[in-house]
PDB file of N, CA and C in Angstrom:
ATOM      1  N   UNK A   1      -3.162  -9.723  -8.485  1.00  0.00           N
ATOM      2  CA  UNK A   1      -3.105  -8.391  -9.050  1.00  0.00           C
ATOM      3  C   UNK A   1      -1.846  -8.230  -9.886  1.00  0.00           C
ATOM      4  N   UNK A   2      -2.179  -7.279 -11.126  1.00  0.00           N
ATOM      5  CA  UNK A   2      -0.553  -7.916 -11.706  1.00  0.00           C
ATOM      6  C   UNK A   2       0.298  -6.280 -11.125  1.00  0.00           C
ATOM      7  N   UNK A   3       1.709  -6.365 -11.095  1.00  0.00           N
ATOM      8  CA  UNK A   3       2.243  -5.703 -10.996  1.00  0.00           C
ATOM      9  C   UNK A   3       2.409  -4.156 -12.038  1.00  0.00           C
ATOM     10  N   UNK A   4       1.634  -4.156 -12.692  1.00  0.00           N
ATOM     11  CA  UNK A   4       1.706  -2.760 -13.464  1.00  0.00           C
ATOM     12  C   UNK A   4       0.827  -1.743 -13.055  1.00  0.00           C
ATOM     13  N   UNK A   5       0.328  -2.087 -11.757  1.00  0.00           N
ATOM     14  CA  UNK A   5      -0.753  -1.142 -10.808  1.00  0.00           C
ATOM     15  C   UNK A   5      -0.034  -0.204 -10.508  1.00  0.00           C
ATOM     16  N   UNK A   6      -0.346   0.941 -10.782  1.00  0.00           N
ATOM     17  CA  UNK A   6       0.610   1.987 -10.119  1.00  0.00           C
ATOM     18  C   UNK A   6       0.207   2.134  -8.432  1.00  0.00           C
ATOM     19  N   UNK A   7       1.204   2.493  -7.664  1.00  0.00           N
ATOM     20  CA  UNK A   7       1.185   2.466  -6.361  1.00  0.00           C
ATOM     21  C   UNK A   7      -0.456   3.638  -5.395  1.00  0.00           C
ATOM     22  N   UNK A   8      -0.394   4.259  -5.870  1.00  0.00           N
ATOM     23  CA  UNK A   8      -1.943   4.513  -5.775  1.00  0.00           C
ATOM     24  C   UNK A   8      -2.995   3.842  -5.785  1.00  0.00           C
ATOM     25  N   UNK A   9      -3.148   2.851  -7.073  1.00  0.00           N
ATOM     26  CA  UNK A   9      -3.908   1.871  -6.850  1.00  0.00           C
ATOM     27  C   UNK A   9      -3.607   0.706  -6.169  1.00  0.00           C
ATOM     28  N   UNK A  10      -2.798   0.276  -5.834  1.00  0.00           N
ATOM     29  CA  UNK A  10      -2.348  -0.368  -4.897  1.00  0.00           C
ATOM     30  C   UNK A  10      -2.963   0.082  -3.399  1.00  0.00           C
ATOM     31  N   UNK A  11      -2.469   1.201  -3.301  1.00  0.00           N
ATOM     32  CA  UNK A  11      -2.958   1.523  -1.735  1.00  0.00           C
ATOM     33  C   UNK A  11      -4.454   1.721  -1.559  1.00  0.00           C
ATOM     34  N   UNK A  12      -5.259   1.852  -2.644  1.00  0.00           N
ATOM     35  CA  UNK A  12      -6.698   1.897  -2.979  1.00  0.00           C
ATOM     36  C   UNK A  12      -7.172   0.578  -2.706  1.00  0.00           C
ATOM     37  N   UNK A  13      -6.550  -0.640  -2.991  1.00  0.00           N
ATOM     38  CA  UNK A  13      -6.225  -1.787  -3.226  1.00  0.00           C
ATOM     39  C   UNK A  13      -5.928  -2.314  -1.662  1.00  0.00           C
ATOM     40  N   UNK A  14      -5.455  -1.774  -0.726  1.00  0.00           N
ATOM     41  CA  UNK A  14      -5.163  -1.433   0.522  1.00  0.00           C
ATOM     42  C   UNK A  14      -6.373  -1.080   1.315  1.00  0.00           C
ATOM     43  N   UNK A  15      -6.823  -0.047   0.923  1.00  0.00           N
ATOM     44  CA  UNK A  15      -7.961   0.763   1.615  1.00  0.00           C
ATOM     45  C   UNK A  15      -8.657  -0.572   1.759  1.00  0.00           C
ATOM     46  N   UNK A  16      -9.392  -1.151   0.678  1.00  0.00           N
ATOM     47  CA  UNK A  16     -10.586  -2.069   0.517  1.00  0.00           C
ATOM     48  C   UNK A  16     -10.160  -3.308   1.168  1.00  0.00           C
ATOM     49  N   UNK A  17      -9.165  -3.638   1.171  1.00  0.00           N
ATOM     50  CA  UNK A  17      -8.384  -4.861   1.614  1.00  0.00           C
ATOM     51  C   UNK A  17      -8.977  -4.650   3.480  1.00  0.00           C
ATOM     52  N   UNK A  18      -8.377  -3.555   3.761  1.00  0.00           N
ATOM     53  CA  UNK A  18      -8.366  -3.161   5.133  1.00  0.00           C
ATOM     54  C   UNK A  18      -9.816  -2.795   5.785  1.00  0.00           C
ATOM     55  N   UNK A  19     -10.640  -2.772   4.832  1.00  0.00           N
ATOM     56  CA  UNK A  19     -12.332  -2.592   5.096  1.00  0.00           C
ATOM     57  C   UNK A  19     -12.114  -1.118   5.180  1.00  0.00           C
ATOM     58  N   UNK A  20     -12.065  -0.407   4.739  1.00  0.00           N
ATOM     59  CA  UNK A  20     -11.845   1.466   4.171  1.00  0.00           C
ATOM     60  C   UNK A  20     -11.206   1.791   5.241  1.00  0.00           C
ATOM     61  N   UNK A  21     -10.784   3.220   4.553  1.00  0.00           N
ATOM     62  CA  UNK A  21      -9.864   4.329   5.268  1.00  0.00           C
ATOM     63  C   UNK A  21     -10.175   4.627   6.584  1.00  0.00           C
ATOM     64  N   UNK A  22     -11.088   4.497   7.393  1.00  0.00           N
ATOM     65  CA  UNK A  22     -10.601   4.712   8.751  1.00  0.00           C
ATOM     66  C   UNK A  22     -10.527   3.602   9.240  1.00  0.00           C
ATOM     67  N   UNK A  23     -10.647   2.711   8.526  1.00  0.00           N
ATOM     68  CA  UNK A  23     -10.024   1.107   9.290  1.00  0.00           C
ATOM     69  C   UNK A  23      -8.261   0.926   8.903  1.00  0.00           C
ATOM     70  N   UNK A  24      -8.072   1.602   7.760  1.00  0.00           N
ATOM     71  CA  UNK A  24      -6.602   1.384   7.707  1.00  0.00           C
ATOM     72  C   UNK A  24      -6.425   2.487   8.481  1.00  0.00           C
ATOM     73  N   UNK A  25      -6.820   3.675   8.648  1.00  0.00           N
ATOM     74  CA  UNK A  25      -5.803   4.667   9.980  1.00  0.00           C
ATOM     75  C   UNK A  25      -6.383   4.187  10.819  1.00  0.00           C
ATOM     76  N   UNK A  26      -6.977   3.477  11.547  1.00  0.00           N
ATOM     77  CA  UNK A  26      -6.594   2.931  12.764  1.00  0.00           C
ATOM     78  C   UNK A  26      -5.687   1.521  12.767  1.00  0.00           C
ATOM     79  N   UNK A  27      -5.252   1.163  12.321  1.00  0.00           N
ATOM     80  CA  UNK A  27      -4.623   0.043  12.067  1.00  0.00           C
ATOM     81  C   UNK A  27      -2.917   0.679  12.036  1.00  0.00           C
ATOM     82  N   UNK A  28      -3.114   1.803  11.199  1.00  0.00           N
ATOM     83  CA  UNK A  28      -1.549   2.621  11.379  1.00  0.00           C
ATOM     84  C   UNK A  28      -1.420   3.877  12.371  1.00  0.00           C
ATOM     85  N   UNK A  29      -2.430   3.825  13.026  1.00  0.00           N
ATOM     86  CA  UNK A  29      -2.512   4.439  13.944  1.00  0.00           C
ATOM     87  C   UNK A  29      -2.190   6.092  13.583  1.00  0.00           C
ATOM     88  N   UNK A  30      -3.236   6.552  12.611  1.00  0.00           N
ATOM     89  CA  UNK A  30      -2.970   7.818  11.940  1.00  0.00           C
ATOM     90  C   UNK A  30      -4.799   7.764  11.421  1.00  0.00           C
ATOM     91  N   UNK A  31      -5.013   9.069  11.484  1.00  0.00           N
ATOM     92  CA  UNK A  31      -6.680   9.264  11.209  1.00  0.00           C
ATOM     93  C   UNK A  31      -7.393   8.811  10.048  1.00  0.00           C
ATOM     94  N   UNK A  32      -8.632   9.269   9.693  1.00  0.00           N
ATOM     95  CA  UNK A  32      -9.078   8.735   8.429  1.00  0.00           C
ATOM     96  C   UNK A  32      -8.511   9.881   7.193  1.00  0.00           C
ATOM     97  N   UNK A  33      -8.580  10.827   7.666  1.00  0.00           N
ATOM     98  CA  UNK A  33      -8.106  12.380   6.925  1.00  0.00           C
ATOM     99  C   UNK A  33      -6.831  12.103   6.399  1.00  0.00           C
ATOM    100  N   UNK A  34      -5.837  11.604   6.862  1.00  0.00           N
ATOM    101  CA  UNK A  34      -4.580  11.337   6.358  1.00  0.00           C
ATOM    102  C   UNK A  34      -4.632  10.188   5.614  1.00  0.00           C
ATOM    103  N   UNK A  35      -5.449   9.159   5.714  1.00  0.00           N
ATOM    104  CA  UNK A  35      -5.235   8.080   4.699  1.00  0.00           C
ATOM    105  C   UNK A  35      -6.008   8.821   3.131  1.00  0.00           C
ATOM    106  N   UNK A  36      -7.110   9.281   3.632  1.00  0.00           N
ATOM    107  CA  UNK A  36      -7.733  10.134   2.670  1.00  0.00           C
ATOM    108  C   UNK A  36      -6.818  10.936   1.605  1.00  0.00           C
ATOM    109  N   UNK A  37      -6.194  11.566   1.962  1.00  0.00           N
ATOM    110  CA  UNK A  37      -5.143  12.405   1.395  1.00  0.00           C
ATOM    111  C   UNK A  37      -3.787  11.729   0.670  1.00  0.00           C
ATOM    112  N   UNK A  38      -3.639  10.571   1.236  1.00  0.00           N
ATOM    113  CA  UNK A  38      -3.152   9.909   0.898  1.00  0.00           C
ATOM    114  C   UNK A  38      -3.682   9.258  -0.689  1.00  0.00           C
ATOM    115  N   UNK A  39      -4.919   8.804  -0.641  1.00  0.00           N
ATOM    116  CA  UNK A  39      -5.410   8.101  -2.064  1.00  0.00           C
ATOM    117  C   UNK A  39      -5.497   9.162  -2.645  1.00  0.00           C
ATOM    118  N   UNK A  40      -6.679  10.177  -2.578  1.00  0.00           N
ATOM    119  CA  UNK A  40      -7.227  11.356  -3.146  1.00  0.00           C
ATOM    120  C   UNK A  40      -6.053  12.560  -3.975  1.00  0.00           C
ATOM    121  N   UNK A  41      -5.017  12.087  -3.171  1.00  0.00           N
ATOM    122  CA  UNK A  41      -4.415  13.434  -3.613  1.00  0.00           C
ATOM    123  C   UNK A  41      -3.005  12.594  -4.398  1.00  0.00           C
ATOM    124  N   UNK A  42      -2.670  11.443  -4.274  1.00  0.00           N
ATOM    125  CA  UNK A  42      -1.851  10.817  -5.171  1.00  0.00           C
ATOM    126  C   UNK A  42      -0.629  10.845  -4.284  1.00  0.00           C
ATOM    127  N   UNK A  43      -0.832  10.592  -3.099  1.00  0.00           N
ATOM    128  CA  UNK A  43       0.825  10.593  -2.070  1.00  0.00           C
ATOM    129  C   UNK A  43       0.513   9.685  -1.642  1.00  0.00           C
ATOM    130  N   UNK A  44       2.375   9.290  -1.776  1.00  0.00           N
ATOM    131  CA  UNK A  44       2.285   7.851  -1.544  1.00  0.00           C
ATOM    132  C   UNK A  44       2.483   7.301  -0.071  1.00  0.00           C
ATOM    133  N   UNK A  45       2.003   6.341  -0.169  1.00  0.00           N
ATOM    134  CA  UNK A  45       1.918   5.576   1.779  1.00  0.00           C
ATOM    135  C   UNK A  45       3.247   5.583   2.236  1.00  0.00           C
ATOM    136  N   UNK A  46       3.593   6.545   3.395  1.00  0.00           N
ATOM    137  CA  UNK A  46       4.810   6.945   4.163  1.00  0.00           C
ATOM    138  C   UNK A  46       5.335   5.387   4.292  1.00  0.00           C
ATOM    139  N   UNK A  47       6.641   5.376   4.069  1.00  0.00           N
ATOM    140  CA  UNK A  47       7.270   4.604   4.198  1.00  0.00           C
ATOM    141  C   UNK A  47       7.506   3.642   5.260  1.00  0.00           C
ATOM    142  N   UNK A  48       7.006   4.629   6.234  1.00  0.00           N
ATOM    143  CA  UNK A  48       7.140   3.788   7.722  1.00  0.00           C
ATOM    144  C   UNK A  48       5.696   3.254   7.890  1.00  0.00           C
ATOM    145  N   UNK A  49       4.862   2.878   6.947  1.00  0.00           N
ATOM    146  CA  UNK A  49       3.670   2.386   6.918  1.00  0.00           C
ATOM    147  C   UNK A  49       3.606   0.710   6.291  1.00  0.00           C
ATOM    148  N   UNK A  50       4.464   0.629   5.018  1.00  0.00           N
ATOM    149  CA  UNK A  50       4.225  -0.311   4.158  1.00  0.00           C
ATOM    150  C   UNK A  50       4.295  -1.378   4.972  1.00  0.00           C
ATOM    151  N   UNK A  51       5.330  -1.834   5.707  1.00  0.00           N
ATOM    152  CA  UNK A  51       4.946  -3.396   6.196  1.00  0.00           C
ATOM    153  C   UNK A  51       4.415  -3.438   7.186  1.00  0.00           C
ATOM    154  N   UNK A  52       3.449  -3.008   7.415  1.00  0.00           N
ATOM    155  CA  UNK A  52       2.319  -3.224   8.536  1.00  0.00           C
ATOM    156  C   UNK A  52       1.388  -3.368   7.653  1.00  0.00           C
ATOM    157  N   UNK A  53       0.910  -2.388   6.393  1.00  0.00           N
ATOM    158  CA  UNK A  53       0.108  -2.857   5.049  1.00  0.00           C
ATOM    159  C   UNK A  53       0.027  -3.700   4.722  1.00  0.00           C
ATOM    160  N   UNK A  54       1.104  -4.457   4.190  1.00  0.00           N
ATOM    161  CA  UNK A  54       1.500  -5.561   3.520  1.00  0.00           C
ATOM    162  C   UNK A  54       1.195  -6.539   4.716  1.00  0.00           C
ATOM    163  N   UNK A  55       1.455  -6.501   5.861  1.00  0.00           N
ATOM    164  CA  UNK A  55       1.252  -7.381   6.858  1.00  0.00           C
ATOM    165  C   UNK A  55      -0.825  -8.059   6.747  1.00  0.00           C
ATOM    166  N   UNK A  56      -1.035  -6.786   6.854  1.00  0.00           N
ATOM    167  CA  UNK A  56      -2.259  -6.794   7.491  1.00  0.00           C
ATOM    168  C   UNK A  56      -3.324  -7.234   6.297  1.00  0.00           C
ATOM    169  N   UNK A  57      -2.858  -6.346   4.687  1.00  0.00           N
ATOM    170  CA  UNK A  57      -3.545  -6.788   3.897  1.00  0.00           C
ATOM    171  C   UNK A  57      -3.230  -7.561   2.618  1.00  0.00           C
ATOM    172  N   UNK A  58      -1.902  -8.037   2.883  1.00  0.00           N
ATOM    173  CA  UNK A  58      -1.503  -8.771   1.796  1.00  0.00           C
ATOM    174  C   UNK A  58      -1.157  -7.874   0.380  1.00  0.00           C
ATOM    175  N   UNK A  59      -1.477  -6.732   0.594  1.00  0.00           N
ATOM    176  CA  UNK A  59      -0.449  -6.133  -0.963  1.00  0.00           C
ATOM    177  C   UNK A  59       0.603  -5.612  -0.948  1.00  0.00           C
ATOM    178  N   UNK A  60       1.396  -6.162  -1.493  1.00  0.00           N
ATOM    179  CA  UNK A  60       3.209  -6.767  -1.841  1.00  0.00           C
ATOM    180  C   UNK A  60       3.729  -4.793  -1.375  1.00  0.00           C
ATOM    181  N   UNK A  61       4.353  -4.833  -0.526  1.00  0.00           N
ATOM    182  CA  UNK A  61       5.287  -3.699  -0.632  1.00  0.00           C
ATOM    183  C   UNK A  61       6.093  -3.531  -1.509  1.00  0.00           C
ATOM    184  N   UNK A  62       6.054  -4.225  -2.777  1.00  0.00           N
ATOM    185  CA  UNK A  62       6.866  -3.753  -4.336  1.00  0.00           C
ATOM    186  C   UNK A  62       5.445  -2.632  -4.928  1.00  0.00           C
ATOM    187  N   UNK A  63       4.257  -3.120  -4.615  1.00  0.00           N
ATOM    188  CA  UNK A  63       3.264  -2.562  -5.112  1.00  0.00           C
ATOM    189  C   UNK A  63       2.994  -1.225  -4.605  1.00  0.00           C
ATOM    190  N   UNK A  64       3.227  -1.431  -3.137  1.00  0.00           N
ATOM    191  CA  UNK A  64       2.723  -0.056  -2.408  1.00  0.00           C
ATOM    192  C   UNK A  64       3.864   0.745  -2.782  1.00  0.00           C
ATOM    193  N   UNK A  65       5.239   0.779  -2.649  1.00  0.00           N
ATOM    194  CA  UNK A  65       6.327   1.831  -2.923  1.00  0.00           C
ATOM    195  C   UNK A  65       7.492   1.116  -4.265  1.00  0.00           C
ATOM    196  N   UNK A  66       7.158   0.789  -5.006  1.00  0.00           N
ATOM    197  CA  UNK A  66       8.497   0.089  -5.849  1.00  0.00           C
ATOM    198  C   UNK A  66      10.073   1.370  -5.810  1.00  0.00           C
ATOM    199  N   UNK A  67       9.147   2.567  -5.067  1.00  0.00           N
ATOM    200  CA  UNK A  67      10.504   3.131  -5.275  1.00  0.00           C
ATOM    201  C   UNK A  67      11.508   3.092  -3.956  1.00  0.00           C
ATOM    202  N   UNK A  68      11.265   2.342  -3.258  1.00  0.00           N
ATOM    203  CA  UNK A  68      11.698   2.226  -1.502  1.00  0.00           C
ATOM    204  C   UNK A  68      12.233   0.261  -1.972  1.00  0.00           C
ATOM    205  N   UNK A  69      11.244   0.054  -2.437  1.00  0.00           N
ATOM    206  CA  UNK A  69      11.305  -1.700  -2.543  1.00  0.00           C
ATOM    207  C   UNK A  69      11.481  -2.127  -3.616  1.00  0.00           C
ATOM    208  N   UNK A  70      11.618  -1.441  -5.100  1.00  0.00           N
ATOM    209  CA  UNK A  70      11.806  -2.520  -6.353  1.00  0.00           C
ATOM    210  C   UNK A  70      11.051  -2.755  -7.076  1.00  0.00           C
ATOM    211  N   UNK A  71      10.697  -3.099  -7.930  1.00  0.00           N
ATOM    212  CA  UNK A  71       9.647  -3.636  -8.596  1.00  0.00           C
ATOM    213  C   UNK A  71       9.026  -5.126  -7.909  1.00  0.00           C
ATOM    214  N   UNK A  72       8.274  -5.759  -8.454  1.00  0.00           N
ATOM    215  CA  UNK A  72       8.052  -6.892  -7.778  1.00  0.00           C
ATOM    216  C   UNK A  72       8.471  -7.952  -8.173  1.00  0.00           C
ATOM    217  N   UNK A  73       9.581  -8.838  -7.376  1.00  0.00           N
ATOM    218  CA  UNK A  73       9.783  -9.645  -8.428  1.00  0.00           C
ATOM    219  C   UNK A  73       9.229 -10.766  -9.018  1.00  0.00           C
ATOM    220  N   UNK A  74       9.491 -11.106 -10.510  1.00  0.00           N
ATOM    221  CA  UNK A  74       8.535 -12.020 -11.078  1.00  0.00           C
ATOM    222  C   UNK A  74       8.437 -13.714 -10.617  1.00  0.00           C
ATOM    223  N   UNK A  75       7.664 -14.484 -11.137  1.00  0.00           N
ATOM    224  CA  UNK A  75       7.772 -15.509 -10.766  1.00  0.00           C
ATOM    225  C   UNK A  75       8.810 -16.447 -10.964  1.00  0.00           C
ATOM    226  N   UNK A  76       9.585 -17.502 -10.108  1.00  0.00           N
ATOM    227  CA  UNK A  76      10.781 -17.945 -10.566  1.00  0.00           C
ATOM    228  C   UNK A  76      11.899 -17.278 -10.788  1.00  0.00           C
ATOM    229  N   UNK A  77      12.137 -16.178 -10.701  1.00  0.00           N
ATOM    230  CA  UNK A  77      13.204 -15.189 -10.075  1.00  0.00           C
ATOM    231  C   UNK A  77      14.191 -15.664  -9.203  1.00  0.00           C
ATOM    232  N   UNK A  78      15.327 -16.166  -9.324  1.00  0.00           N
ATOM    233  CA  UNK A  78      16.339 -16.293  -8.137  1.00  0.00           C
ATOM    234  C   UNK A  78      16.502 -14.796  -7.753  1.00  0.00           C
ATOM    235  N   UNK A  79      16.652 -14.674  -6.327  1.00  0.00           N
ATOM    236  CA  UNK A  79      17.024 -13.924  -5.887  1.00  0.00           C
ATOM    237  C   UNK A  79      18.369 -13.900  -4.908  1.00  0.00           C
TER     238      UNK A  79
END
């Protein structure tokens, strides 16, 4: 996925990853209504969520919050 996804789609990107929204709130242990609100309404995945996301479905916590984590960095990047 390239990194110019805005973080919405990312977590959309999330949802499907996770087999839909009440499979990711049970996984973060928060309902389907709140993940809902989460895509639908353009708020972004609480912070105390992303690396269990990223754990579970593989999209980069630069993607889900770049404003908590950064952009993502590119390939061959020293860090």
């Amino acid at each position: 996925m390239s990194s110019l996804t805005t973080p919405n789609q990312a977590l959309s990107d999330a949802v499907d990853a996770a087999g839909g929204q009440s499979a990711l709130g049970r996984l973060l242990g928060t309902s389907q209504a709140a993940v809902w609100k989460w895509v639908r309404r353009g708020k972004p995945l609480p912070a105390e969520h992303v690396l269990k996301v990223e754990e579970a479905t593989g999209i980069s916590r630069h993607r889900l919050r770049p404003d908590v984590y950064g952009p993502e960095p590119t390939e061959g990047a020293v860090v």
